[in-house]
Protein backbone atom coordinates (compact mmCIF):
# COMPACT_ATOMS: atom_id res chain seq x y z
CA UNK A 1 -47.95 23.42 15.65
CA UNK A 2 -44.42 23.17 16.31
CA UNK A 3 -43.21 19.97 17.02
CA UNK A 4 -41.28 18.35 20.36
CA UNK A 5 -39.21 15.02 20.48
CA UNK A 6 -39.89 12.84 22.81
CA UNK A 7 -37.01 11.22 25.04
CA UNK A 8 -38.62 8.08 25.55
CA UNK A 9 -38.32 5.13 23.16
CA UNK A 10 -39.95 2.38 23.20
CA UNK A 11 -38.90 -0.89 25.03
CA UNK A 12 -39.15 -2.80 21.76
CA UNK A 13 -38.20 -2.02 18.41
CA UNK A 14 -38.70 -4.38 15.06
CA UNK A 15 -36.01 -3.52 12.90
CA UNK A 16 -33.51 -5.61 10.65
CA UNK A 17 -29.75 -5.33 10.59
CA UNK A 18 -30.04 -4.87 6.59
CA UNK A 19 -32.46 -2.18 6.65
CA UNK A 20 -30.03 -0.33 8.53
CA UNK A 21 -26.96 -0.33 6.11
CA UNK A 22 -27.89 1.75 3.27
CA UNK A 23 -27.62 -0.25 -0.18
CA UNK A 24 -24.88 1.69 -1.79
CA UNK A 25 -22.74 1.85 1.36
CA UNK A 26 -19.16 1.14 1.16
CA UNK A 27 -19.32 -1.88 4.18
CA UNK A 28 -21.41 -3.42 1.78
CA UNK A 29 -19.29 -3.32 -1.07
CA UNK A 30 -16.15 -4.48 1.48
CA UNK A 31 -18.67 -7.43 2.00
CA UNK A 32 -19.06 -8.26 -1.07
CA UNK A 33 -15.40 -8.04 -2.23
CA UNK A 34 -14.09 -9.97 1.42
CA UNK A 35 -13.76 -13.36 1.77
CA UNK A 36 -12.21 -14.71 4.53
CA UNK A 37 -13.26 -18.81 4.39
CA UNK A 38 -9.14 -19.33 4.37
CA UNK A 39 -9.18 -17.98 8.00
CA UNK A 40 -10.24 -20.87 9.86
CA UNK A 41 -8.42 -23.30 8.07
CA UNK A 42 -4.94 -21.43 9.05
CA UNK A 43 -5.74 -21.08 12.85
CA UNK A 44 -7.84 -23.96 13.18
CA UNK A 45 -4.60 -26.18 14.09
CA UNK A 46 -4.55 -23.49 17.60
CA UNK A 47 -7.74 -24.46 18.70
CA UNK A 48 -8.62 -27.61 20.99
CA UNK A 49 -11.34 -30.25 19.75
CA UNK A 50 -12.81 -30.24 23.44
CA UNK A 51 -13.42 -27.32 25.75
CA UNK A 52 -15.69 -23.87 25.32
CA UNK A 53 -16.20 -22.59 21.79
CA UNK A 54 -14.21 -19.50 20.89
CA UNK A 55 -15.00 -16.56 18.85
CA UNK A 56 -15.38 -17.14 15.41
CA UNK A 57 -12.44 -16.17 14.11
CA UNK A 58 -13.88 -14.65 11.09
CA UNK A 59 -15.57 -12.17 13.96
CA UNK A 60 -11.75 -11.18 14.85
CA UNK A 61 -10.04 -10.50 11.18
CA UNK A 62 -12.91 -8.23 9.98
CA UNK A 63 -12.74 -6.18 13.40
CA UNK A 64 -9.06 -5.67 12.29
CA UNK A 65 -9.96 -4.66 8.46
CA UNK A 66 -12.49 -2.22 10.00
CA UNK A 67 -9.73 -1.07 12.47
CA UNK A 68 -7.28 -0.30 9.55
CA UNK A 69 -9.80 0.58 7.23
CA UNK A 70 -11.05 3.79 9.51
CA UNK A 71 -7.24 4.23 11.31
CA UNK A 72 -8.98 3.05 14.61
CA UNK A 73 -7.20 1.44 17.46
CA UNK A 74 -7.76 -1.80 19.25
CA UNK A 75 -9.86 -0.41 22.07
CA UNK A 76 -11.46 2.25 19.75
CA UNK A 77 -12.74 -0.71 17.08
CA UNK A 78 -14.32 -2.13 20.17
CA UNK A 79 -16.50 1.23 21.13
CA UNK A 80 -16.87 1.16 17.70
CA UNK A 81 -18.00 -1.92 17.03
CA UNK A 82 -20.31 -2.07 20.00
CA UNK A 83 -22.08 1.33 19.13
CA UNK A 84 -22.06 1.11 15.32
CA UNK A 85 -25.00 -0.95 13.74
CA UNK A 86 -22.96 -1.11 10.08
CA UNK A 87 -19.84 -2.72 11.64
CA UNK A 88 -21.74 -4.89 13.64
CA UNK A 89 -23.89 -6.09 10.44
CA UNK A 90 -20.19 -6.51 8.89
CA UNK A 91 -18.79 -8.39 11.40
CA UNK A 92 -22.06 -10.69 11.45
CA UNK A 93 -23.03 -9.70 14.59
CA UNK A 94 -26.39 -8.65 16.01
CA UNK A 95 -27.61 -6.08 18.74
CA UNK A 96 -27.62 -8.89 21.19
CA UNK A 97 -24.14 -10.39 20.55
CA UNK A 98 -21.45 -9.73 22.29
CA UNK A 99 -18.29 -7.51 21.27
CA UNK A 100 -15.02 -9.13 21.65
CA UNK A 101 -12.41 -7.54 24.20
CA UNK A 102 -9.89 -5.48 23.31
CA UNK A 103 -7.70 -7.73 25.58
CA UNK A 104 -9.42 -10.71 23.15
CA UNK A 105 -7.45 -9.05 20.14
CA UNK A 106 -4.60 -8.88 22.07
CA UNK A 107 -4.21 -12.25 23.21
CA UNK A 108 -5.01 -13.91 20.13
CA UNK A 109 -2.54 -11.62 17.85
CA UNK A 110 0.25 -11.94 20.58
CA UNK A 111 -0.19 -15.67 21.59
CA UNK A 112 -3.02 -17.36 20.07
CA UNK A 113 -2.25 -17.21 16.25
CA UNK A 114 1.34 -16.03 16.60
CA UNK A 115 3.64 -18.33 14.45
CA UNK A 116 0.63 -18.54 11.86
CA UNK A 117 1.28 -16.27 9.35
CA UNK A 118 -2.60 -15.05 8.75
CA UNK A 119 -1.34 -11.42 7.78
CA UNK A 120 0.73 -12.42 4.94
CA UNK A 121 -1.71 -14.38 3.83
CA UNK A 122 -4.91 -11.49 4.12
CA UNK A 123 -2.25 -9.74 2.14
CA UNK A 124 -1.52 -12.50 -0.67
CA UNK A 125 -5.36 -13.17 -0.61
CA UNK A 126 -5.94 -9.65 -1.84
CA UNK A 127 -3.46 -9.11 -4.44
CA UNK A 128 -4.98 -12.50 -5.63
CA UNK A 129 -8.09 -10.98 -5.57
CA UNK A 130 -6.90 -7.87 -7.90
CA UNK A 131 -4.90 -10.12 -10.16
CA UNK A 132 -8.63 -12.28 -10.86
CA UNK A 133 -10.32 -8.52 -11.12
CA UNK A 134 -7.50 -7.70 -13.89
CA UNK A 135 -5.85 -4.89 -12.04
CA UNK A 136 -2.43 -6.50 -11.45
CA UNK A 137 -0.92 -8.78 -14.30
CA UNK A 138 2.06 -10.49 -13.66
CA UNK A 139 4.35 -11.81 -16.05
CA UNK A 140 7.39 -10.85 -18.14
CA UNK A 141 5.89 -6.74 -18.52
CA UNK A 142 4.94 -6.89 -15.03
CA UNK A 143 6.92 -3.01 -13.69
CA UNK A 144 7.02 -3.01 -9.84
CA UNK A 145 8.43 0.06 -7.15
CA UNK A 146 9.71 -0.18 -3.91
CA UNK A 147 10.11 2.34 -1.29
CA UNK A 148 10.33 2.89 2.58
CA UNK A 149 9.01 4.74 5.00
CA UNK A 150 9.43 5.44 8.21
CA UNK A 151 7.47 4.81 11.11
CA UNK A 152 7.82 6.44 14.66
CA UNK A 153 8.23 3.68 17.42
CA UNK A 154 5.70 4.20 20.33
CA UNK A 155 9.01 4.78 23.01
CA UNK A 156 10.36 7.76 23.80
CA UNK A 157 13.85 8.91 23.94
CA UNK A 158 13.88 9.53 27.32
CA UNK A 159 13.57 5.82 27.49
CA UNK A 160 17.24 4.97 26.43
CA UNK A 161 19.47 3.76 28.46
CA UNK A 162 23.19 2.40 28.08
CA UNK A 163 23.68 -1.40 26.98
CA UNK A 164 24.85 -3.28 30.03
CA UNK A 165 25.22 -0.60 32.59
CA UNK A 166 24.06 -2.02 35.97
CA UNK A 167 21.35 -0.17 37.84
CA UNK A 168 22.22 2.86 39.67
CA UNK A 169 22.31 3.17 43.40
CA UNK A 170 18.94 4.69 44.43
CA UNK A 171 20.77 6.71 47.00
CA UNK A 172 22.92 7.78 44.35
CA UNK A 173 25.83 7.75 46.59
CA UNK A 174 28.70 5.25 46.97
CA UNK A 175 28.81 3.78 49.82
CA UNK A 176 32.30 2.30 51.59
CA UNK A 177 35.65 3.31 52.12
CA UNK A 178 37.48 5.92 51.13
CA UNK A 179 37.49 7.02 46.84
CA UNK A 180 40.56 4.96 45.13
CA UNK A 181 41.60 7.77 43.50
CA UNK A 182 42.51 9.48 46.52
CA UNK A 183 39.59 11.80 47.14
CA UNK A 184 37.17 12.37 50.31
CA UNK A 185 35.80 9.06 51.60
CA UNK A 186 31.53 9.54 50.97
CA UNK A 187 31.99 11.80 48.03
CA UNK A 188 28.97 11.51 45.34
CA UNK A 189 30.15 9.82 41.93
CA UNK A 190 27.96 10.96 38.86
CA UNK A 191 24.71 8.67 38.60
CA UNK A 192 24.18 7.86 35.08
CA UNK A 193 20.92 9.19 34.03
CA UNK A 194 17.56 6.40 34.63
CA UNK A 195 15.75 5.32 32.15
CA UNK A 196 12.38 7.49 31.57
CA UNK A 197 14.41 11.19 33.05
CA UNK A 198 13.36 13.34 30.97
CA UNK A 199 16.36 15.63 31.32
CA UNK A 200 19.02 14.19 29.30
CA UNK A 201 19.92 17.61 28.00
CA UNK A 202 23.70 16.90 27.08
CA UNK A 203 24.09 13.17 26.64
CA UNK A 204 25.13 11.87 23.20
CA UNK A 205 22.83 8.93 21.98
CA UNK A 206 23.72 5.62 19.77
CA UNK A 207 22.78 2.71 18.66
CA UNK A 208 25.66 1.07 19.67
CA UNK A 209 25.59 2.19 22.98
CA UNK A 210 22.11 2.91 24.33
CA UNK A 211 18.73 0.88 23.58
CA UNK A 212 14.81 1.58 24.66
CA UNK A 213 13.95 0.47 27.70
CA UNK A 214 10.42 0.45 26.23
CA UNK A 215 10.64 -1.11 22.88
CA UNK A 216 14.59 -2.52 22.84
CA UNK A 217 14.11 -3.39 19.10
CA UNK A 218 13.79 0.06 17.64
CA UNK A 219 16.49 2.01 16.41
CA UNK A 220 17.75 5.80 16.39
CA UNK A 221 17.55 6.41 12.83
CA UNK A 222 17.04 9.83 10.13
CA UNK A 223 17.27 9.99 6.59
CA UNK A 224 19.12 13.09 6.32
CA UNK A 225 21.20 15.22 8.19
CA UNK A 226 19.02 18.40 8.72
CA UNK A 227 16.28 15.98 10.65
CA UNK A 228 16.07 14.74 14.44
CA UNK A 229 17.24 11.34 15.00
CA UNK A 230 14.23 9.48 16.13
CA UNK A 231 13.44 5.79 17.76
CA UNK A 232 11.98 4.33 14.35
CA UNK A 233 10.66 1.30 11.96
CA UNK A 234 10.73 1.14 8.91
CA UNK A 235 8.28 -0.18 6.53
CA UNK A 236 8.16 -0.84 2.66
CA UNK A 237 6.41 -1.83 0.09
CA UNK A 238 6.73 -3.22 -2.92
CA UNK A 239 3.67 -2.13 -5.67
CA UNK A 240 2.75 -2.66 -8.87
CA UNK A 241 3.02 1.02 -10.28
CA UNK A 242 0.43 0.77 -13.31
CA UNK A 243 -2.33 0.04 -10.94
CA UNK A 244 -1.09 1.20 -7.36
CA UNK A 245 -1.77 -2.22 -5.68
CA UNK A 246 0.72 -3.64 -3.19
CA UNK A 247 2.46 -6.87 -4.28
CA UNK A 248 4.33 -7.30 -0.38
CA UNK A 249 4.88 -5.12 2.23
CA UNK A 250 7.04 -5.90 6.09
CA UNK A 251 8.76 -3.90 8.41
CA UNK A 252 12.04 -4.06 9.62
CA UNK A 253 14.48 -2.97 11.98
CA UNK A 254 15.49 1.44 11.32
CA UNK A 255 19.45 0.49 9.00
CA UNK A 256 20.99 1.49 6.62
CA UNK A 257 20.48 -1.67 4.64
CA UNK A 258 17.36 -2.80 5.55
CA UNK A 259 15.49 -1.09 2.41
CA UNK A 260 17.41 -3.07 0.08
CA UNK A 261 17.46 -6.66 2.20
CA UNK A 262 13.69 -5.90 2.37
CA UNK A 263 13.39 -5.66 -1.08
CA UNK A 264 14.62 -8.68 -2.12
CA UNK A 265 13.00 -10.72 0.84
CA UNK A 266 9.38 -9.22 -1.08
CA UNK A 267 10.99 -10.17 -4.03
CA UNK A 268 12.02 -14.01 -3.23
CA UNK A 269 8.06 -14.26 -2.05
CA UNK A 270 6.51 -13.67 -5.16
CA UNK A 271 5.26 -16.55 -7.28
CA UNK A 272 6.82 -14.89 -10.39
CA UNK A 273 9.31 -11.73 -10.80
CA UNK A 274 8.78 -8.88 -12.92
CA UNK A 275 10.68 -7.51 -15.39
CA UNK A 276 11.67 -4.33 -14.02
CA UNK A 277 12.17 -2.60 -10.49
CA UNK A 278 11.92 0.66 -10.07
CA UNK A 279 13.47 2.79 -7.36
CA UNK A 280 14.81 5.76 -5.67
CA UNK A 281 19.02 6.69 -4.90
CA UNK A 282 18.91 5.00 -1.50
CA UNK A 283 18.66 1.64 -4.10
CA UNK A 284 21.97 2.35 -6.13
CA UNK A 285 24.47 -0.29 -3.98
CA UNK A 286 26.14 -2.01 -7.09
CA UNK A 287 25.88 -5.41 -4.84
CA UNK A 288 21.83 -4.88 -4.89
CA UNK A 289 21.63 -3.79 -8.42
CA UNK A 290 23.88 -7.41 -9.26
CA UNK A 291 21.03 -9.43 -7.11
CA UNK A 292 18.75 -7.85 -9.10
CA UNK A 293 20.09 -9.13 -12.44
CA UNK A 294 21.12 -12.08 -11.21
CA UNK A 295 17.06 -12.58 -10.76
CA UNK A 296 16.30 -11.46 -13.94
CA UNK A 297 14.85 -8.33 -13.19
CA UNK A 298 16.07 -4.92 -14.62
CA UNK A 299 16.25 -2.15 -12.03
CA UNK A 300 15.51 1.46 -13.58
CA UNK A 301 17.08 3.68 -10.23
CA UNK A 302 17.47 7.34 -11.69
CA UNK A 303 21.45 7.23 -12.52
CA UNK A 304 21.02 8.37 -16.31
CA UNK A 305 22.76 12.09 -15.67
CA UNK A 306 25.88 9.42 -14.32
CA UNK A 307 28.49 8.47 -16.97
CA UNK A 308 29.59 5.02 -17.62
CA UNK A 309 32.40 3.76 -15.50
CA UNK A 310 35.38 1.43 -16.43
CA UNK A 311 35.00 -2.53 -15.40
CA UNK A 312 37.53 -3.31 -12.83
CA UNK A 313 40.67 -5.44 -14.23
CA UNK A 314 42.98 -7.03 -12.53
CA UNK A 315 47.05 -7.44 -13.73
CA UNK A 316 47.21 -11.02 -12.04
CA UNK A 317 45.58 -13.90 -11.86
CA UNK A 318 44.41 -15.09 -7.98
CA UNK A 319 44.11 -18.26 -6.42
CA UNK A 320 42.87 -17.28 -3.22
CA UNK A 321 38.66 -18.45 -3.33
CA UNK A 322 37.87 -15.31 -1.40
CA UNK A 323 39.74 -13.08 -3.31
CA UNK A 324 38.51 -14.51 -6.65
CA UNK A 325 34.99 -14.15 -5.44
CA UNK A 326 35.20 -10.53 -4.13
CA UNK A 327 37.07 -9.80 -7.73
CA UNK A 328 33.86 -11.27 -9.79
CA UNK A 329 31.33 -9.41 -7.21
CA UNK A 330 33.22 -5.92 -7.77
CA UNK A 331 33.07 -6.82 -11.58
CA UNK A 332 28.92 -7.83 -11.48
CA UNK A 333 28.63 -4.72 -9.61
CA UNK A 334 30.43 -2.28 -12.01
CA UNK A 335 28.14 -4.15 -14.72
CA UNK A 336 24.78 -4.01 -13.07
CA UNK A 337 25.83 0.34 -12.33
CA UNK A 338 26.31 0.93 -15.98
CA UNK A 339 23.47 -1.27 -17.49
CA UNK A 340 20.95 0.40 -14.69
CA UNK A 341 22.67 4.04 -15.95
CA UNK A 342 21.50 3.08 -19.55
CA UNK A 343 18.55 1.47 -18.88
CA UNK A 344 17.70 4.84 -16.68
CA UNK A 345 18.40 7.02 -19.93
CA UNK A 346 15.55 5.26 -21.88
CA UNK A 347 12.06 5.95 -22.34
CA UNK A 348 10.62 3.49 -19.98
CA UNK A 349 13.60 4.44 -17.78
CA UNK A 350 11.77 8.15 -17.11
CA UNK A 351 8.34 6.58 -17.44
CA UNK A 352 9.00 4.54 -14.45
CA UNK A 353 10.50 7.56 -12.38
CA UNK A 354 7.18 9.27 -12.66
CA UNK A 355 5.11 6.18 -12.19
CA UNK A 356 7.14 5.64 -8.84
CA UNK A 357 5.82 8.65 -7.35
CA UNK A 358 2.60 6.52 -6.78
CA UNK A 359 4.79 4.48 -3.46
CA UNK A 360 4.85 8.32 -1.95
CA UNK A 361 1.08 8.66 -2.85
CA UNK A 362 0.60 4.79 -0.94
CA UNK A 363 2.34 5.92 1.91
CA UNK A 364 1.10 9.56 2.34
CA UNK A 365 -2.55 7.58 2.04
CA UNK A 366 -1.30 4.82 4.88
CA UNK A 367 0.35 7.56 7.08
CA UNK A 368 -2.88 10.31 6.61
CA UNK A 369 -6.14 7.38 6.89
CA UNK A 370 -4.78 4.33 8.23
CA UNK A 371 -2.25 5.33 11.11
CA UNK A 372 0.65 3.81 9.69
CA UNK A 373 2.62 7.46 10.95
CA UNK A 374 3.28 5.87 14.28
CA UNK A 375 3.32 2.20 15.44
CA UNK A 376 0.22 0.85 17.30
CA UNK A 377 2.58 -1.77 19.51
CA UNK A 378 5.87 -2.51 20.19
CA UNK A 379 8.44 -4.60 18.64
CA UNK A 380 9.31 -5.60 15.12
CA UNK A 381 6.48 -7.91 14.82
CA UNK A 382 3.73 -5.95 16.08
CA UNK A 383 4.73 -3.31 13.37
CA UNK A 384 5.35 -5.76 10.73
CA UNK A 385 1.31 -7.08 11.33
CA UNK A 386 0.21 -3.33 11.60
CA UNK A 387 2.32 -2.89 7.97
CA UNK A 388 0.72 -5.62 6.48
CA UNK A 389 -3.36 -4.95 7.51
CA UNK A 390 -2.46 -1.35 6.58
CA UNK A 391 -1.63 -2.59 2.94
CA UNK A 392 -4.11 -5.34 2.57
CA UNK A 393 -6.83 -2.40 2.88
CA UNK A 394 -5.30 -0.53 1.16
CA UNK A 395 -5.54 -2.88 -1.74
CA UNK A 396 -9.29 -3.50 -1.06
CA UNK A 397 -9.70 0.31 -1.95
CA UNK A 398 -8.46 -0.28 -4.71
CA UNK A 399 -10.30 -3.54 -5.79
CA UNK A 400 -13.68 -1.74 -4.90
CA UNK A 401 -12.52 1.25 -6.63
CA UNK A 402 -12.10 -1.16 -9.78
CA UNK A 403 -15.70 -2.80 -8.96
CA UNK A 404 -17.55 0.34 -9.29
CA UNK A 405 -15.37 1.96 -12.44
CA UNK A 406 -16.80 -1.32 -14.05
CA UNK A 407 -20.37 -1.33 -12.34
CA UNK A 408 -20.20 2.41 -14.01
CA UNK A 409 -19.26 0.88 -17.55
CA UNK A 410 -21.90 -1.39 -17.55
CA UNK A 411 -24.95 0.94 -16.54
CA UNK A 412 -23.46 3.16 -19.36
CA UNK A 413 -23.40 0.39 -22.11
CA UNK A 414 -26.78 -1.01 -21.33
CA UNK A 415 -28.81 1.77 -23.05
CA UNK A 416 -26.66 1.64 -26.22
CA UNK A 417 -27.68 -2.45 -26.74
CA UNK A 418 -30.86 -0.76 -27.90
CA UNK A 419 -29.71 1.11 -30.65
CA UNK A 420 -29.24 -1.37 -33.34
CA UNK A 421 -33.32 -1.29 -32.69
CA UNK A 422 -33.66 2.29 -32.65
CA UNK A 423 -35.27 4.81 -35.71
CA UNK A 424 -32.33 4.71 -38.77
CA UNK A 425 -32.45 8.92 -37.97
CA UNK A 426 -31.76 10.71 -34.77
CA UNK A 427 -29.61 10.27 -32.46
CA UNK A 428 -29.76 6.46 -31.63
CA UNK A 429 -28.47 5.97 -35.30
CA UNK A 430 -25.71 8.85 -34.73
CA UNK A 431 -24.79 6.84 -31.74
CA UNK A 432 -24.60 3.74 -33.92
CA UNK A 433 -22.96 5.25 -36.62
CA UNK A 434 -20.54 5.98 -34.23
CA UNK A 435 -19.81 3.07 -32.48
CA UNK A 436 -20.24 0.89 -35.23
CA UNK A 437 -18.27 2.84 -37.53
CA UNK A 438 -20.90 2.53 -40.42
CA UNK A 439 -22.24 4.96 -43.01
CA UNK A 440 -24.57 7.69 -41.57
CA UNK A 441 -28.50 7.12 -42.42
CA UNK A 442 -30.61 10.08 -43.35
CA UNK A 443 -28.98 13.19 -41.77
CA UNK A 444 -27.80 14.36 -39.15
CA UNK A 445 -29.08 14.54 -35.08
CA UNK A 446 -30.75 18.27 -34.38
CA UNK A 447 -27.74 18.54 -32.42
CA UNK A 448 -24.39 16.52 -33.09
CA UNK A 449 -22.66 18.21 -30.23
CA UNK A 450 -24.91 16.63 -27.54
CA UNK A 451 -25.01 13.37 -29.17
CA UNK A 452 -21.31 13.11 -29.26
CA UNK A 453 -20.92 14.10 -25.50
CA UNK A 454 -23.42 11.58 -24.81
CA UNK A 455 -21.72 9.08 -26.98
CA UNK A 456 -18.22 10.03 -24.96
CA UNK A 457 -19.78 9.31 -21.50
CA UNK A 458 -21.49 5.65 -22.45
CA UNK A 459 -18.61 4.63 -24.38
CA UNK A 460 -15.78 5.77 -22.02
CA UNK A 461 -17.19 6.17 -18.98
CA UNK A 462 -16.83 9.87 -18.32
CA UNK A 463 -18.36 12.93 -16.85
CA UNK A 464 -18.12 16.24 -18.82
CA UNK A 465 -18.73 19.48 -18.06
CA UNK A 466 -21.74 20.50 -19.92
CA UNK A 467 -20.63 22.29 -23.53
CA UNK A 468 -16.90 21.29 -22.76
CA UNK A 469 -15.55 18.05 -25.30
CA UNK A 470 -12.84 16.36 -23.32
CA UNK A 471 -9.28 15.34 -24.62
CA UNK A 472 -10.20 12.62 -27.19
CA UNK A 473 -7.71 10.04 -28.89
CA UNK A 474 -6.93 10.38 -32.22
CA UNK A 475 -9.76 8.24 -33.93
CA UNK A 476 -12.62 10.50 -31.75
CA UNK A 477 -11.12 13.76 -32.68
CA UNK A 478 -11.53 12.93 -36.31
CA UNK A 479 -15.24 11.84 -35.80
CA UNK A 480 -15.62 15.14 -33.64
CA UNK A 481 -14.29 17.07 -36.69
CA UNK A 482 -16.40 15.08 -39.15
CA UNK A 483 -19.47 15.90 -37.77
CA UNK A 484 -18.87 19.06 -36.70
CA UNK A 485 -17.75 20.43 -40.32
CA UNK A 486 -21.50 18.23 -41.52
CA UNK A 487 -19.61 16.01 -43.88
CA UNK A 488 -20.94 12.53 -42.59
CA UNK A 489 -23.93 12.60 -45.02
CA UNK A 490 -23.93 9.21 -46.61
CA UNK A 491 -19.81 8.94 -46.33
CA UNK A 492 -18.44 6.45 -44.72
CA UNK A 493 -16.14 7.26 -41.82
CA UNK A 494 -11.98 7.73 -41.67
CA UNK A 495 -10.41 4.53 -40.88
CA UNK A 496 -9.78 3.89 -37.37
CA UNK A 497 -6.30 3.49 -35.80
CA UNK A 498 -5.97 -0.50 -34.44
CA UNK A 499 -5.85 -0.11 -30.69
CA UNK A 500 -2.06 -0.84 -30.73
CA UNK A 501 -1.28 1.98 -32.49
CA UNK A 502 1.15 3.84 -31.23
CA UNK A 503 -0.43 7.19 -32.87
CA UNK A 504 -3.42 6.90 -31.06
CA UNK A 505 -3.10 8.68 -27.47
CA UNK A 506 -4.27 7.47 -24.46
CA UNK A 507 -5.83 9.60 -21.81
């Protein structure tokens, strides 16, 4: 008998907030990995000893992960959060407590904790969090990238005015005598155009002459000449390129110097600077390149196809303390040019170019999954917080990413611990010959194809296609050609490159 659902539930359900979050689910993982017991210490100084109890502030800072994390906004994380039985067991709420406001977030990230600094420190807590997990190490090897972006302002352009101008007359007419210059007394003098007309076909725009009404701290800016000058931010971050995770990030005001300022603001934050700093063109000022060195950092910026240019000298000596100090920054600069042109024709100079393509990937990711394409508030600050949340998640995809590679790795080794136990034939004593690197017991495994594939995924972690062998280093192609060609029968196997050989290639 076909079967009809009915509409009405029942007034009382028994059911847990666990049993609804399924056990592999990737709020439980951000759980896991998410510690937030810093939080209350750094807003607790905000809060009154007497009066009502507020909401937990813990409550607050995981609505905003879960905001970033699914590129909600503020009043969409609240449906969400109300509705959604996972983000409510992440939060640590239950079905009968209440949601916070969306005016709640607002208050507290415009007035309440304002002054603290709790998204630079979410951010610092996470990259501490992948430097404990192994993924960032920092030290004299340590290679870092930096990059902006741009991000659209939420004004308009119809919302620029000119600086200073007073307000129009709403009748649009002067009123008075008769026109100074001689003309008919009432005549209509052009009314400059009101902020919010759209019709300001003709008008030229600048930034030194016209500012949002809306959001007065964004600027008209465009990276190259064939694209439309917009009202922008700009964010960047700076990332550690062998692992992708994001060392600092800020926004700033839409300049032409606020990339490299930026960059050595992240810089000056970090406990410890890295050896090299790798870049785009828009980085190539001699004066930045000289700060650089002067920090002991090496910039790699792609000038190898420029040749070397002559040191600046000087006929006479000067006594003037300005002049002497522009002559030695013209000098450092010409310096710092050439040795970033020679470090840029090196091996690790091109390395680094190709690693840096991993800042577009971070911000292409940010931009497509996390709404960093257009601010979510106005003014610099706003969009400096919204930066910031945008790259601490970012950086928790990444440290669960790392969890469950190494969850993966030890599933797959737990079956081989039984092999030294295993029959000395077959292929638990193939795998151990192989592993082990010892002599092979009474032939070979019925089939030394399988075994070898099977070998490949528990030792490295892998998924083949089945009958395909994947690219192997140089020490498992020779076993893969040893047993293939049969001649492992009581032989022992080729000596096996050290793992710092430089022969041995990594895949």
């Amino acid at each position: 008998m076909l079967g009809e659902q009915e509409r009405n539930t029942s007034l009382f359900q028994c059911v847990t907030m666990e049993e609804l979050v399924p056990p592999r689910h990737v709020l439980r993982r951000l759980h896991a990995a998410l510690d937030l017991g810093f939080v209350r210490e750094l807003v607790a100084s905000r809060y009154s000893a007497l009066g009502r109890p507020s909401i937990a502030p813990e409550v607050v800072v995981r609505m905003w992960i879960l905001q970033h994390f699914y590129g909600h906004s503020e009043r969409e994380i609240c449906d969400e959060v109300t509705m959604h039985a996972g983000f409510r067991w992440f939060c640590g709420l239950s079905f009968n407590d209440p949601v916070p406001d969306q005016s709640t977030l607002v208050k507290l990230r415009q007035e309440k904790w304002a002054g603290t600094d709790l998204w630079q420190a979410l951010l610092d807590e996470t990259v501490r969090a992948c430097t404990a997990a192994g993924l960032v190490r920092p030290g004299a090897s340590q290679r870092l990238g930096v990059d902006g972006t741009q991000i659209t302002a939420r004004a308009a352009t119809a919302s620029l005015a000119p600086i200073g101008n007073p307000a129009p007359d709403p009748g649009g007419v002067e009123s008075g005598g008769g026109d100074p210059g001689g003309g008919e007394s009432g005549s209509s003098a052009p009314v400059p155009r009101q902020s919010g007309d759209p019709n300001w076909h003709g008008e030229r725009f600048s930034n030194t002459t016209h500012r949002s009404t809306t959001d007065p701290e964004a600027r008209l800016y465009r990276k190259g000449g064939q694209q439309e000058a917009k009202l922008r931010y700009l964010g960047h971050y700076l990332a550690d390129l062998p692992s992708g995770v994001i060392c600092g990030a800020m926004a700033t005001a839409a300049t032409g110097v606020a990339e490299r300022e930026a960059t050595l603001c992240l810089l000056d934050r970090l406990p410890q600077p890295p050896a090299e700093l790798a870049a785009d063109l828009g980085y190539r000022d001699g004066a930045f390149l000289a700060a650089l060195r002067a920090r002991g950092i090496q910039p790699l910026v792609p000038l190898g196809h420029e040749a070397l240019e002559a040191e600046p000298q000087w006929r006479r000596r000067t006594l003037n303390l300005l002049h002497y100090r522009q002559r030695r920054a013209q000098l450092a600069a010409a310096q710092a040019r050439n040795a970033t042109r020679i470090a840029a024709r090196t091996r690790r100079g091109r390395r680094a170019q190709r690693q840096r393509t991993r800042l577009e990937h971070l911000f292409g990711e940010a931009k497509e999954h996390h709404g960093l394409g257009r601010a979510q508030g106005r003014g610099r600050e706003r969009v400096d917080q919204q930066v910031k949340l945008t790259a601490t998640v970012q950086n928790l995809k990444r440290l669960l990413a790392s969890r469950r590679r190494r969850a993966v790795a030890a599933r797959a080794a737990t079956p081989a611990a039984a092999t030294p136990t295993a029959a000395p034939g077959g292929q638990a004593g193939f795998l151990r010959l192989v592993s082990g690197g010892l002599q092979h017991p009474e032939g070979l495994p019925e089939d030394p194809k399988t075994a070898f594939l099977a070998l490949w995924e528990r030792r490295e972690g892998l998924r083949t296609a089945p009958g395909r062998l994947p690219r192997a280093s140089a020490r498992l192609r020779r076993l893969r050609a040893a047993v293939t060609a049969q001649k492992l029968q009581r032989r022992p196997l080729p000596p096996s490159p050290t793992r710092n050989d430089p022969s041995s290639s990594r895949f």
